[in-house]
N, C-alpha and C. Protein backbone atom coordinates (compact mmCIF):
# COMPACT_ATOMS: atom_id res chain seq x y z
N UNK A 1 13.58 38.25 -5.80
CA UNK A 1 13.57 38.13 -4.35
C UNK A 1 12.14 37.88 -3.84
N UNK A 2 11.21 38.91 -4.42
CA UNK A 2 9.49 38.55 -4.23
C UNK A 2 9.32 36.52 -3.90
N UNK A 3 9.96 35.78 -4.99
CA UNK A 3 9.59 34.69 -5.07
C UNK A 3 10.15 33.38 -4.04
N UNK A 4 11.51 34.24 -3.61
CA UNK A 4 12.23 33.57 -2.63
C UNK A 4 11.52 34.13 -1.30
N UNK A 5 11.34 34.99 -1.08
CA UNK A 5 10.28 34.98 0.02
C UNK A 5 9.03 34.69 0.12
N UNK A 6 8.26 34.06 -1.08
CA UNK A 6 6.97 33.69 -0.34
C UNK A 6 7.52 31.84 -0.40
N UNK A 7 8.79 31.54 -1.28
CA UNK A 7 8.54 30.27 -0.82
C UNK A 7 9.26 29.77 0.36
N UNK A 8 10.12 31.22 1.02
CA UNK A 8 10.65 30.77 2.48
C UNK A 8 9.16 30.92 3.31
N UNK A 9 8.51 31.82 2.68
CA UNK A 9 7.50 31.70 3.94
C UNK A 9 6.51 30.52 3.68
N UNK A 10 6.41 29.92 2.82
CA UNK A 10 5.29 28.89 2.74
C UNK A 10 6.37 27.68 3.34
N UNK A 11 7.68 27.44 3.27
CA UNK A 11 8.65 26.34 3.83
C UNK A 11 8.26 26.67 5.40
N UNK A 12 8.76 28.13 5.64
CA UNK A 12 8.28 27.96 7.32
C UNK A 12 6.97 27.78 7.95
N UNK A 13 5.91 28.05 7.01
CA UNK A 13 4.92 27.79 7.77
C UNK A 13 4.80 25.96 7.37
N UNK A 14 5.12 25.34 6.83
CA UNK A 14 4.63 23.91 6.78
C UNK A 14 6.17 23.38 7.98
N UNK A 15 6.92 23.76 8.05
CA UNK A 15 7.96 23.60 9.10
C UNK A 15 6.60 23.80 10.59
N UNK A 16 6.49 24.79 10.68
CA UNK A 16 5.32 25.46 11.79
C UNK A 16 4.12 24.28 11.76
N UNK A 17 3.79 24.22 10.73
CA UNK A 17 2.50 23.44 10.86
C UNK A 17 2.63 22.52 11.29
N UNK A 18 4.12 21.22 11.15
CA UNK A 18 4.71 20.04 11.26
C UNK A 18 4.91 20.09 12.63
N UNK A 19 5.68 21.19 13.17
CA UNK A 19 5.70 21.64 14.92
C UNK A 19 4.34 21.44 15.90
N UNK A 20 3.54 22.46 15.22
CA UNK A 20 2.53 22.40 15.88
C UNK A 20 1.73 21.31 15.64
N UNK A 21 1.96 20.25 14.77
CA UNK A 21 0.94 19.15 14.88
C UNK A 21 2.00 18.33 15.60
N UNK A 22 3.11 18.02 15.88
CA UNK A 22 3.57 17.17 16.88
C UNK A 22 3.31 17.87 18.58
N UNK A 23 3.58 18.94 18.34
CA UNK A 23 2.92 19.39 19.99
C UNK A 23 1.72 19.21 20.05
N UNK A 24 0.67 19.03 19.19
CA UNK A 24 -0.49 18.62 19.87
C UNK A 24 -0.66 17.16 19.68
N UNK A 25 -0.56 16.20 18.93
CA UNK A 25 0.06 15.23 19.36
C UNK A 25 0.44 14.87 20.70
N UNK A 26 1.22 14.81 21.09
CA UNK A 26 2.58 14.56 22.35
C UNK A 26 1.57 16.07 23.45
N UNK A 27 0.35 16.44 23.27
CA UNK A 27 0.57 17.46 24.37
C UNK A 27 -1.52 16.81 25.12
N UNK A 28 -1.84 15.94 24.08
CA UNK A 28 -3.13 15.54 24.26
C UNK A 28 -3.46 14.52 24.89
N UNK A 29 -5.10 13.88 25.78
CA UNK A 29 -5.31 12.95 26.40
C UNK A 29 -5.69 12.30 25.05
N UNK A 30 -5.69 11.31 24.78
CA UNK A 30 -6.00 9.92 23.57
C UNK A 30 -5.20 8.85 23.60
N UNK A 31 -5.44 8.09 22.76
CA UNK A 31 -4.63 6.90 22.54
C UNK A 31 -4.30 6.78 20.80
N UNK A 32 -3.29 5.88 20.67
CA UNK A 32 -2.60 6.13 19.57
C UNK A 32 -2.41 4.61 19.40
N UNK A 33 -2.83 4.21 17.63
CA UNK A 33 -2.09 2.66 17.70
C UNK A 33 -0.89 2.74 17.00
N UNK A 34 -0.03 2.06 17.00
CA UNK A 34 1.40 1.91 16.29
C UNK A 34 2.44 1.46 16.05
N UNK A 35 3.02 0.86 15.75
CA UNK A 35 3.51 -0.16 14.84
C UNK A 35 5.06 -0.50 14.86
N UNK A 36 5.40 -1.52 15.55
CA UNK A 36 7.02 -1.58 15.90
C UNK A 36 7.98 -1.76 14.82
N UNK A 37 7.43 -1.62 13.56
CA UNK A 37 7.73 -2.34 12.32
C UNK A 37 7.23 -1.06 11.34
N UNK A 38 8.17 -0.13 10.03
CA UNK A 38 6.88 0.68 9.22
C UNK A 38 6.62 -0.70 8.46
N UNK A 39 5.70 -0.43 7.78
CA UNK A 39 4.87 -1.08 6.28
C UNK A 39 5.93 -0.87 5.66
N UNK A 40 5.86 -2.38 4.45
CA UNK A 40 6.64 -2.04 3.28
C UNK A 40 5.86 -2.04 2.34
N UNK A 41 6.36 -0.82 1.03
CA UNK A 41 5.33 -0.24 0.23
C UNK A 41 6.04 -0.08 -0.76
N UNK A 42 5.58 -0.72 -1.96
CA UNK A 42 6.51 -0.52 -3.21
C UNK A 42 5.33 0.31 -3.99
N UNK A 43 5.60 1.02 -4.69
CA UNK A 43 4.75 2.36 -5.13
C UNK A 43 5.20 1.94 -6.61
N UNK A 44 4.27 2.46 -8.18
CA UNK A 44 4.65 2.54 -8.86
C UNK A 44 5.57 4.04 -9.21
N UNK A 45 7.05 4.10 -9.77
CA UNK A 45 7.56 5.37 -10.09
C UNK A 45 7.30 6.23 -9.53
N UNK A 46 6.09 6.77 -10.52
CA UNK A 46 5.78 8.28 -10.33
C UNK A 46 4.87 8.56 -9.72
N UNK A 47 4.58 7.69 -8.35
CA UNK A 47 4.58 7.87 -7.39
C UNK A 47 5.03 7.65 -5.73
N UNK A 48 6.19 7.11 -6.56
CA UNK A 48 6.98 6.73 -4.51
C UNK A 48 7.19 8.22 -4.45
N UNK A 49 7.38 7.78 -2.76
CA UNK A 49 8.09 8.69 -1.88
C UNK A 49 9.18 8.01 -1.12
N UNK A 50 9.73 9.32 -0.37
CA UNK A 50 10.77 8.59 0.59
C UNK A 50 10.50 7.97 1.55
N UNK A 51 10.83 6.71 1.54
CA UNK A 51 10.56 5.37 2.79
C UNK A 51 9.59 4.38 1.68
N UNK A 52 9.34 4.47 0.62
CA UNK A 52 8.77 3.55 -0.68
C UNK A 52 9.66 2.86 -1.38
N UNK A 53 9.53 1.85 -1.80
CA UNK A 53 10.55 1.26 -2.55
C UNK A 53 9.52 1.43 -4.12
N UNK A 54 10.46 1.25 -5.19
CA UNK A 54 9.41 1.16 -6.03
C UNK A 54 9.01 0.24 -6.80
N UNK A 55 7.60 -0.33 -7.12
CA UNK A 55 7.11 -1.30 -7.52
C UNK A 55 7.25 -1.83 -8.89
N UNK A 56 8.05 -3.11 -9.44
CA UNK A 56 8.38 -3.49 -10.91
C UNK A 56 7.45 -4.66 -10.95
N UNK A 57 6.25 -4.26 -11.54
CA UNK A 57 5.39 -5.64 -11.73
C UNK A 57 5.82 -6.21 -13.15
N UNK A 58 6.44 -7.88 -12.90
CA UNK A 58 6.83 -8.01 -14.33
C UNK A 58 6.22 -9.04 -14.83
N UNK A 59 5.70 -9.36 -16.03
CA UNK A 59 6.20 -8.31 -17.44
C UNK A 59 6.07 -7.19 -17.05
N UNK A 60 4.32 -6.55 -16.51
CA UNK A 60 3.99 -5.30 -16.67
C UNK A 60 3.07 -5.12 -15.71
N UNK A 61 2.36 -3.90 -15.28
CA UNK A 61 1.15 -3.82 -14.14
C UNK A 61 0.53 -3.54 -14.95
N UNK A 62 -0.21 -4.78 -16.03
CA UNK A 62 -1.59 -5.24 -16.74
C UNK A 62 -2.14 -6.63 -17.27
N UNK A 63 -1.78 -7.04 -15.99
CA UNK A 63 -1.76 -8.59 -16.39
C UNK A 63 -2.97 -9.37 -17.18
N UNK A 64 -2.69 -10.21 -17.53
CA UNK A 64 -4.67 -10.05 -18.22
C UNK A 64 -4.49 -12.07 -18.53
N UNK A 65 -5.58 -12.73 -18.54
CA UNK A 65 -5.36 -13.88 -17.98
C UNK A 65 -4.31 -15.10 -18.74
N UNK A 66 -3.56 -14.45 -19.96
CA UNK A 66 -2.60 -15.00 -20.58
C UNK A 66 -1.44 -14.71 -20.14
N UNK A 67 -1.19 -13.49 -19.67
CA UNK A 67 -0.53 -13.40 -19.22
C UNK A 67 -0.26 -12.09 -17.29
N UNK A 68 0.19 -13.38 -16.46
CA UNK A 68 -0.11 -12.93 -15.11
C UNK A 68 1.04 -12.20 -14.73
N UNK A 69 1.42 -11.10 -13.91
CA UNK A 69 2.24 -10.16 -13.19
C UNK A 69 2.94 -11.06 -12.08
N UNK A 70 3.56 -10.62 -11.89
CA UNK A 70 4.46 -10.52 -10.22
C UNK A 70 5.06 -9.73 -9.81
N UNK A 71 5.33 -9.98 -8.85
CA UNK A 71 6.96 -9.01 -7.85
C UNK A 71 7.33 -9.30 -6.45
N UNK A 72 8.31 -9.20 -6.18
CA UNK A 72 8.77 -10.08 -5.24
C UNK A 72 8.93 -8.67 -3.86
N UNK A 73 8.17 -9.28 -2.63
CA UNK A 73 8.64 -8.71 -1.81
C UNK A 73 9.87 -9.02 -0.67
N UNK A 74 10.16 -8.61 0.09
CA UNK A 74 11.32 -9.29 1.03
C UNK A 74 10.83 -8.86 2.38
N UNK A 75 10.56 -9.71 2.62
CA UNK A 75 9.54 -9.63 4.32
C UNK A 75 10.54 -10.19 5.09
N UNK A 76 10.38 -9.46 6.54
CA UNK A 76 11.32 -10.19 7.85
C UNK A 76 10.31 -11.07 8.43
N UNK A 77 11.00 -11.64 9.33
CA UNK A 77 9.87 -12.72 10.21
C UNK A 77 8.74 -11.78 10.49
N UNK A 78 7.88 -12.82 10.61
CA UNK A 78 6.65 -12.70 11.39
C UNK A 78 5.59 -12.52 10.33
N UNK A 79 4.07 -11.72 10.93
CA UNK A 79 2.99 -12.03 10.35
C UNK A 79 2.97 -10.48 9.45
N UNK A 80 1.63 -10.46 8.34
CA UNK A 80 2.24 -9.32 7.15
C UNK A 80 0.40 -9.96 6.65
N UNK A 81 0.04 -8.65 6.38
CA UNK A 81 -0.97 -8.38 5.83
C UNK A 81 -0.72 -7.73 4.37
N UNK A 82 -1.17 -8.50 3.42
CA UNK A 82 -0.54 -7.59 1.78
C UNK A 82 -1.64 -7.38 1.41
N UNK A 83 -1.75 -5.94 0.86
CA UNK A 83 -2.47 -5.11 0.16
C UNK A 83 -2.42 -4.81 -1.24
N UNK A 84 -2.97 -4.63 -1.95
CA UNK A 84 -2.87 -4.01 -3.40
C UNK A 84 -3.94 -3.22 -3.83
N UNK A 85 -2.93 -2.08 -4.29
CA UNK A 85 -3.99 -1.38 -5.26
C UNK A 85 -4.51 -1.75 -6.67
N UNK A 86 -5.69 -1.77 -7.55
CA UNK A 86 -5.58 -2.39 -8.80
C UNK A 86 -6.97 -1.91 -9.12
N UNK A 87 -7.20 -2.02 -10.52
CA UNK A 87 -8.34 -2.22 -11.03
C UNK A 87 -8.83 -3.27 -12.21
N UNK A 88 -9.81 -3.63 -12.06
CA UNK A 88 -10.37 -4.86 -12.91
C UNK A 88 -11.50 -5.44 -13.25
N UNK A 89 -11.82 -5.69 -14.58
CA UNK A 89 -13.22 -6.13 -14.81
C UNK A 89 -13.91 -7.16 -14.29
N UNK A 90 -12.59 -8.18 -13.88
CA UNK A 90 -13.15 -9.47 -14.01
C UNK A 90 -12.80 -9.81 -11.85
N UNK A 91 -12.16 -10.85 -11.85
CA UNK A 91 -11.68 -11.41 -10.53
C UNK A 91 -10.12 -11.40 -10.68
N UNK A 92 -9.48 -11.14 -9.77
CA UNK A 92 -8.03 -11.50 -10.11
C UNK A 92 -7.80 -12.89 -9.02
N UNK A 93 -7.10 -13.44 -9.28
CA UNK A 93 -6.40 -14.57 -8.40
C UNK A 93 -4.55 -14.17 -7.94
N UNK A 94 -5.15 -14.26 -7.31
CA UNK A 94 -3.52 -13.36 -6.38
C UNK A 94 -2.89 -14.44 -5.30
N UNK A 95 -1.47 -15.01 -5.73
CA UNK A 95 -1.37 -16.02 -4.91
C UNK A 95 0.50 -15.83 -4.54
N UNK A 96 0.86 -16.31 -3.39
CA UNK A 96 2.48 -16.26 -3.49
C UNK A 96 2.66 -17.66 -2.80
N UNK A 97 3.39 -18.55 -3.75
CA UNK A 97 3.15 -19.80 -3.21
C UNK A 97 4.05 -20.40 -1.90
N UNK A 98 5.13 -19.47 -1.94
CA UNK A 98 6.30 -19.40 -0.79
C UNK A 98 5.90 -19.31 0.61
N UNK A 99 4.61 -18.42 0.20
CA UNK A 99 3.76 -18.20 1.82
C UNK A 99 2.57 -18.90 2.07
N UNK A 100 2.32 -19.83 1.12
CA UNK A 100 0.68 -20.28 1.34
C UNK A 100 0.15 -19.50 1.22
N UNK A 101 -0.12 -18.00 0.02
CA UNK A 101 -1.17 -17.64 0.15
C UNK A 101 -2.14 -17.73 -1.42
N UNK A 102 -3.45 -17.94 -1.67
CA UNK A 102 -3.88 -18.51 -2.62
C UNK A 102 -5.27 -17.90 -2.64
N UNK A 103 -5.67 -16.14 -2.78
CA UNK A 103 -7.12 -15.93 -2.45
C UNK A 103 -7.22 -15.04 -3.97
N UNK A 104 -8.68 -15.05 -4.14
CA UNK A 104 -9.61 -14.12 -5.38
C UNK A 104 -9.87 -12.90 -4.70
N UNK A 105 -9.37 -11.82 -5.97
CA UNK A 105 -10.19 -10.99 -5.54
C UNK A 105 -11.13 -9.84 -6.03
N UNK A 106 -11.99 -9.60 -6.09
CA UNK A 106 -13.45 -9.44 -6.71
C UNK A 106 -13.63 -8.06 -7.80
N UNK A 107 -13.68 -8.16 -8.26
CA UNK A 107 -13.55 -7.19 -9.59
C UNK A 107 -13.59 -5.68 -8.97
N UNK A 108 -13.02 -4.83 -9.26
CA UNK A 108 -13.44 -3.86 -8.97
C UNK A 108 -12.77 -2.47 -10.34
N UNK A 109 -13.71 -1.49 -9.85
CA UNK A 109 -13.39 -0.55 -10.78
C UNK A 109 -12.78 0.70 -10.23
N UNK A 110 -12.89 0.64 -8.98
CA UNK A 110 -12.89 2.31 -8.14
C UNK A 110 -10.94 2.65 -8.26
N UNK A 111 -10.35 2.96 -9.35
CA UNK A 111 -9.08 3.42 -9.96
C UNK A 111 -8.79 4.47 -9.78
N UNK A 112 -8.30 5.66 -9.09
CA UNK A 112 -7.96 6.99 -9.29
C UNK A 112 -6.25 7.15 -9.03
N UNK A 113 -5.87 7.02 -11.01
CA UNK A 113 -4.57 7.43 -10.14
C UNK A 113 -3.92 8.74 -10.79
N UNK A 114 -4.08 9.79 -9.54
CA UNK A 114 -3.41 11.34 -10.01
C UNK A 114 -2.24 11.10 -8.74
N UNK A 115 -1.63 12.33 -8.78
CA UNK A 115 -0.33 12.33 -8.17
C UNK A 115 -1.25 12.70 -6.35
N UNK A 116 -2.33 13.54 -6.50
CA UNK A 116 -3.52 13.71 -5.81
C UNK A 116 -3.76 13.01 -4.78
N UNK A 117 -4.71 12.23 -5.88
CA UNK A 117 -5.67 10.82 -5.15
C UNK A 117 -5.00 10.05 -5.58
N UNK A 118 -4.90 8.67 -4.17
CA UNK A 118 -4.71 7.24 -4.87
C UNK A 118 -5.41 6.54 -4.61
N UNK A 119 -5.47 5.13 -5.28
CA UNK A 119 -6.64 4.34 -5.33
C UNK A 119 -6.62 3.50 -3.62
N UNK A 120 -7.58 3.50 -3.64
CA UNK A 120 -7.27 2.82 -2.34
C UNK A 120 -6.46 1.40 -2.10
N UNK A 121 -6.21 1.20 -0.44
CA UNK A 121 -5.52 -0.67 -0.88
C UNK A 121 -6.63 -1.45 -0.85
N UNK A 122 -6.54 -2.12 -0.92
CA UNK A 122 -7.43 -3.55 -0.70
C UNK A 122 -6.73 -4.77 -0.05
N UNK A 123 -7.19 -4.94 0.59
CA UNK A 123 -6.51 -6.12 1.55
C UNK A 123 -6.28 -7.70 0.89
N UNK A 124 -5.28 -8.04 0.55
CA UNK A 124 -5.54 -9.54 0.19
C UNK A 124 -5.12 -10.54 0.77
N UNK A 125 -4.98 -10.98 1.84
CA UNK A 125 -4.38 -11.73 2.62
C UNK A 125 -3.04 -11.42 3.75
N UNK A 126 -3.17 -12.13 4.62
CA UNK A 126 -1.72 -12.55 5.71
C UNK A 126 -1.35 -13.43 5.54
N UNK A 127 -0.24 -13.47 5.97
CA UNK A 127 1.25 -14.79 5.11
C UNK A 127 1.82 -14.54 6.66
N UNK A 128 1.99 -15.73 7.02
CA UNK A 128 3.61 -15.43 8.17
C UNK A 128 4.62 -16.13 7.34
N UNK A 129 5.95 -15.45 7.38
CA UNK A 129 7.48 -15.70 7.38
C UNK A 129 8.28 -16.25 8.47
N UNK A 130 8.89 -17.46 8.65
CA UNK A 130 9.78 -17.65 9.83
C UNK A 130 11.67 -17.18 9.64
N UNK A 131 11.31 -16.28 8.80
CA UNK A 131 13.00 -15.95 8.39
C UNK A 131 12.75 -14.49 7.48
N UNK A 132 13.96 -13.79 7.40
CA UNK A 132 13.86 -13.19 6.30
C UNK A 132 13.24 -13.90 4.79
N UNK A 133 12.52 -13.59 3.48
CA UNK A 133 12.33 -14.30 2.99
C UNK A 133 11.83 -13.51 1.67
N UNK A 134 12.30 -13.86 0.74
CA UNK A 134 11.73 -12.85 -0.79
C UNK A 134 10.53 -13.87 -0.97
N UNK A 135 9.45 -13.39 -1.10
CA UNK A 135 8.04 -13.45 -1.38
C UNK A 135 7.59 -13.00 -2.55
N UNK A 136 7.41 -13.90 -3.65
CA UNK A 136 6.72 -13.71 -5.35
C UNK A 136 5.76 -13.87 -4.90
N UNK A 137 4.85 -12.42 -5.43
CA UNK A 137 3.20 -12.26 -5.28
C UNK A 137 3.08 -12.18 -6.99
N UNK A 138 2.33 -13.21 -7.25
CA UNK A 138 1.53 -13.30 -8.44
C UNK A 138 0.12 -12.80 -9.01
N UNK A 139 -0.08 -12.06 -9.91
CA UNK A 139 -1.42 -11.74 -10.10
C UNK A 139 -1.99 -12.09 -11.45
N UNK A 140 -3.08 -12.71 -11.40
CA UNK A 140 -3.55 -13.73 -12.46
C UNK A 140 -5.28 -13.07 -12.85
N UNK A 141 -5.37 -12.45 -13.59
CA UNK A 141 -6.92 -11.88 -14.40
C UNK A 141 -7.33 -13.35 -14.39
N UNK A 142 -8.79 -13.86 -14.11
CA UNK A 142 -10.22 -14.70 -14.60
C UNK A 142 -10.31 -14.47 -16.04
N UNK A 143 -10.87 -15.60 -16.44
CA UNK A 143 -11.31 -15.63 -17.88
C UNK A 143 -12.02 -15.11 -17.88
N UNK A 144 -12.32 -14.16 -18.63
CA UNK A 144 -13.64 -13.91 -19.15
C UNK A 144 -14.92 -14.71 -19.82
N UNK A 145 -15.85 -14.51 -19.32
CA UNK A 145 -16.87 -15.38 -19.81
C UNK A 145 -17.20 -15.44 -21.39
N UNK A 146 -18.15 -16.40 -21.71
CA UNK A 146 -18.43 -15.84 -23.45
C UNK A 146 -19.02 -14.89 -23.13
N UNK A 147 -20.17 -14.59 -23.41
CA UNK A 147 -20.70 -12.83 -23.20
C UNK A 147 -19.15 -11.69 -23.07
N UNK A 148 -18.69 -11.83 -22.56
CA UNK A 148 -17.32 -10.77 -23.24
C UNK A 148 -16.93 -11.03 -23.72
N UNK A 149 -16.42 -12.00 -23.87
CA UNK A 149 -15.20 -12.73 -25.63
C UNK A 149 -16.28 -12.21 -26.38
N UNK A 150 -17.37 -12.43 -26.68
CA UNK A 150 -18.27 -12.49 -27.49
C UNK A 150 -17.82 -10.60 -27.87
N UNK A 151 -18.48 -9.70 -26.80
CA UNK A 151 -18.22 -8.80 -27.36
C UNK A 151 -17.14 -8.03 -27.17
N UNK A 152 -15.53 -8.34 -27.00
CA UNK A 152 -14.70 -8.58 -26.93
C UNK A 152 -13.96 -7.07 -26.03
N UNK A 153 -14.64 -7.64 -24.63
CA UNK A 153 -14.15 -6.53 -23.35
C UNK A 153 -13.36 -6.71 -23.44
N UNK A 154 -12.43 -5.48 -22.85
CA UNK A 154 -11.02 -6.40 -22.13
C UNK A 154 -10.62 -6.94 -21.10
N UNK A 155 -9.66 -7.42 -21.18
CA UNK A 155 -9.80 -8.49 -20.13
C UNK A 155 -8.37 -8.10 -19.30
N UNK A 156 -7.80 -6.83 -19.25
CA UNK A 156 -6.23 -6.69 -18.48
C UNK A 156 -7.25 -5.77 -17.19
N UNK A 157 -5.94 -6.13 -16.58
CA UNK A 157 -6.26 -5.14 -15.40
C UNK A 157 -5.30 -4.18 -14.76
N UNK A 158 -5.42 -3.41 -13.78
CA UNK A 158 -4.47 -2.27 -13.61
C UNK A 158 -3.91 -2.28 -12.01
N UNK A 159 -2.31 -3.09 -12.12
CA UNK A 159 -1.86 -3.05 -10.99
C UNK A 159 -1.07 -1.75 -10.41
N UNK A 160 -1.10 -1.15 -9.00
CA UNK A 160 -0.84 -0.27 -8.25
C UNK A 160 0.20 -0.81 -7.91
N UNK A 161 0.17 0.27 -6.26
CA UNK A 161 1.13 -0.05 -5.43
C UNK A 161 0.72 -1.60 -4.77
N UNK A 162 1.99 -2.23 -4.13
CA UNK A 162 1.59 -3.53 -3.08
C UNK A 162 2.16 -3.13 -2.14
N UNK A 163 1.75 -3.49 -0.86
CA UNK A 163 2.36 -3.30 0.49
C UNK A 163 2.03 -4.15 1.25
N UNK A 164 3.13 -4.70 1.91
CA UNK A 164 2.81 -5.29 3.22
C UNK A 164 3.21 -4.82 4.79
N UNK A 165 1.65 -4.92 5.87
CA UNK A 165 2.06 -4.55 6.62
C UNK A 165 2.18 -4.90 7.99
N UNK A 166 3.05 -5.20 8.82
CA UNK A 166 3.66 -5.95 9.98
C UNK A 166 2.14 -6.17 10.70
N UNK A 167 1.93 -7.18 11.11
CA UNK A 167 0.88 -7.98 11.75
C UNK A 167 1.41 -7.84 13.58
N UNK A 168 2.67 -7.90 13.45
CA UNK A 168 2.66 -8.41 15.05
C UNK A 168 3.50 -7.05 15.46
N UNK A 169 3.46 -6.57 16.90
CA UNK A 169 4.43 -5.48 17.07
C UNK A 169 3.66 -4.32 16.86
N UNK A 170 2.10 -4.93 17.14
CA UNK A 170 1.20 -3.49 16.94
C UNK A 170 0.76 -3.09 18.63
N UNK A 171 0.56 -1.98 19.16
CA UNK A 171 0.33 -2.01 20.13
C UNK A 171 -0.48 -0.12 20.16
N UNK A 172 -1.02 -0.15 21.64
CA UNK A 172 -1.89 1.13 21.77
C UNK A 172 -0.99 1.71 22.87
N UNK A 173 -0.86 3.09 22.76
CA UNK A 173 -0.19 3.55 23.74
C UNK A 173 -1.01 4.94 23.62
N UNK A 174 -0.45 6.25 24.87
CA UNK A 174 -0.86 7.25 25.01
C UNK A 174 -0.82 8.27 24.26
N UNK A 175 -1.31 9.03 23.58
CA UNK A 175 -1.29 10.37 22.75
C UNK A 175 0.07 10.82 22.81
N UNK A 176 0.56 11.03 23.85
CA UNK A 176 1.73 11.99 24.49
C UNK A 176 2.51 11.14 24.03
N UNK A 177 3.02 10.05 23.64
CA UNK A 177 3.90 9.26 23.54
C UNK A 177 4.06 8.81 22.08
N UNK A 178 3.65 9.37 20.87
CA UNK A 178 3.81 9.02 19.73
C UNK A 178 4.73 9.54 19.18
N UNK A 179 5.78 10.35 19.94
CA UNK A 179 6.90 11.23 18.84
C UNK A 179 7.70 9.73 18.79
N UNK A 180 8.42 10.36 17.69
CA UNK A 180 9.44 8.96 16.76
C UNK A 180 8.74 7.71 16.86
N UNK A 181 7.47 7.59 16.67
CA UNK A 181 6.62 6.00 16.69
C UNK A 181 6.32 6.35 15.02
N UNK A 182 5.85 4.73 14.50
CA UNK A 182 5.54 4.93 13.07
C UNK A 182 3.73 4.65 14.67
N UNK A 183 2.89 6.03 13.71
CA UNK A 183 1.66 5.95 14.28
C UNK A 183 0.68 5.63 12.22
N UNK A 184 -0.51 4.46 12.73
CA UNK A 184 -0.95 4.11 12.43
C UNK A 184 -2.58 5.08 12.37
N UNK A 185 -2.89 4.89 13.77
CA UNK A 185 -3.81 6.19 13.68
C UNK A 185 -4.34 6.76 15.40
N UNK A 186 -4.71 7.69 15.41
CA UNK A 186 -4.56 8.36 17.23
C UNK A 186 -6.31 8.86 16.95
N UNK A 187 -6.77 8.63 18.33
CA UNK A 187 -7.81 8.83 18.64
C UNK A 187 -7.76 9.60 20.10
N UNK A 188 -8.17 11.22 19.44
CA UNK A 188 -8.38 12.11 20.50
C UNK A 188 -9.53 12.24 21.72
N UNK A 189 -9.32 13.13 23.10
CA UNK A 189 -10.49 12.58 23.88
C UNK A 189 -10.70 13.67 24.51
């Protein structure tokens, strides 16, 4: 019984805590931006949550420049900013040809993935859709130069989550007015 009561009391106080951060919310002067549309966010596994879809980069999320990743998103109309998490030695080339989009993007190493921390997104472009529309995002590793063949780095890289997120249907409204909004982020005053 000891154990069922401290985890009713740790359920009610994050119930409490969830309360009291929407009353102050909804009870403050600020402004709030937010989003008529949530983000769509495909997460790898073992780490979605609920409102995530989860992310199948195929073959695999390690594409390396023989062989490049994908996955298909399904965007509604309008404009969409896609993000990815990843890490990589080299440049990746990230393109979905359905949308015109065709950009590099610059090596990076900063990777943390615990259940914790996640790696951050990185922004790789906006695509508009004039319809519903499944969207193949491709991800393609740079060759490596000689100087690494030479001393034979590797050359895969480490794909995350991808998300895209609604471009249009963003708007600022009052503090007091963010209950049932997807809020983006609120600035108190």
């Amino acid at each position: 019984r000891e154990i069922l009561d401290a985890l009713e009391e740790q359920v009610n106080a994050r119930v409490t805590s969830i309360e009291n951060g929407r009353r102050y919310l909804a009870s403050g002067k600020g402004t709030a931006r937010i989003w008529a549309e949530e983000p769509i966010v495909l997460a790898p596994a073992e780490r979605s949550t609920p409102g995530t879809g989860v992310v199948e980069w195929s073959p695999d999320a390690t594409p390396t420049p023989a062989s490049p990743s994908s996955e298909t998103l399904e965007l509604p109309a309008g404009r969409w900013l896609i993000s990815l998490q990843y890490d990589s030695r080299r440049p990746l080339h990230v393109t979905a040809p359905a949308a015109g989009l065709d950009v590099e993007l610059a090596a990076n190493l900063d990777f943390r993935v615990t259940p914790a921390v996640a790696t951050p997104f990185f922004p790789v472009g906006e695509l508009e859709v004039d319809e519903t529309t499944e969207v193949a995002v491709f991800v393609e590793v740079a060759e490596p130069n000689a100087f690494a063949r030479l001393l034979g780095a590797p050359d895969e890289a480490h794909l995350g989550s991808l998300s895209a997120t609604p471009q249009d249907g963003i708007s600022r409204i009052q503090r007091r007015q963010v209950c049932g909004e997807y809020v983006d982020w609120y600035r108190a005053r």
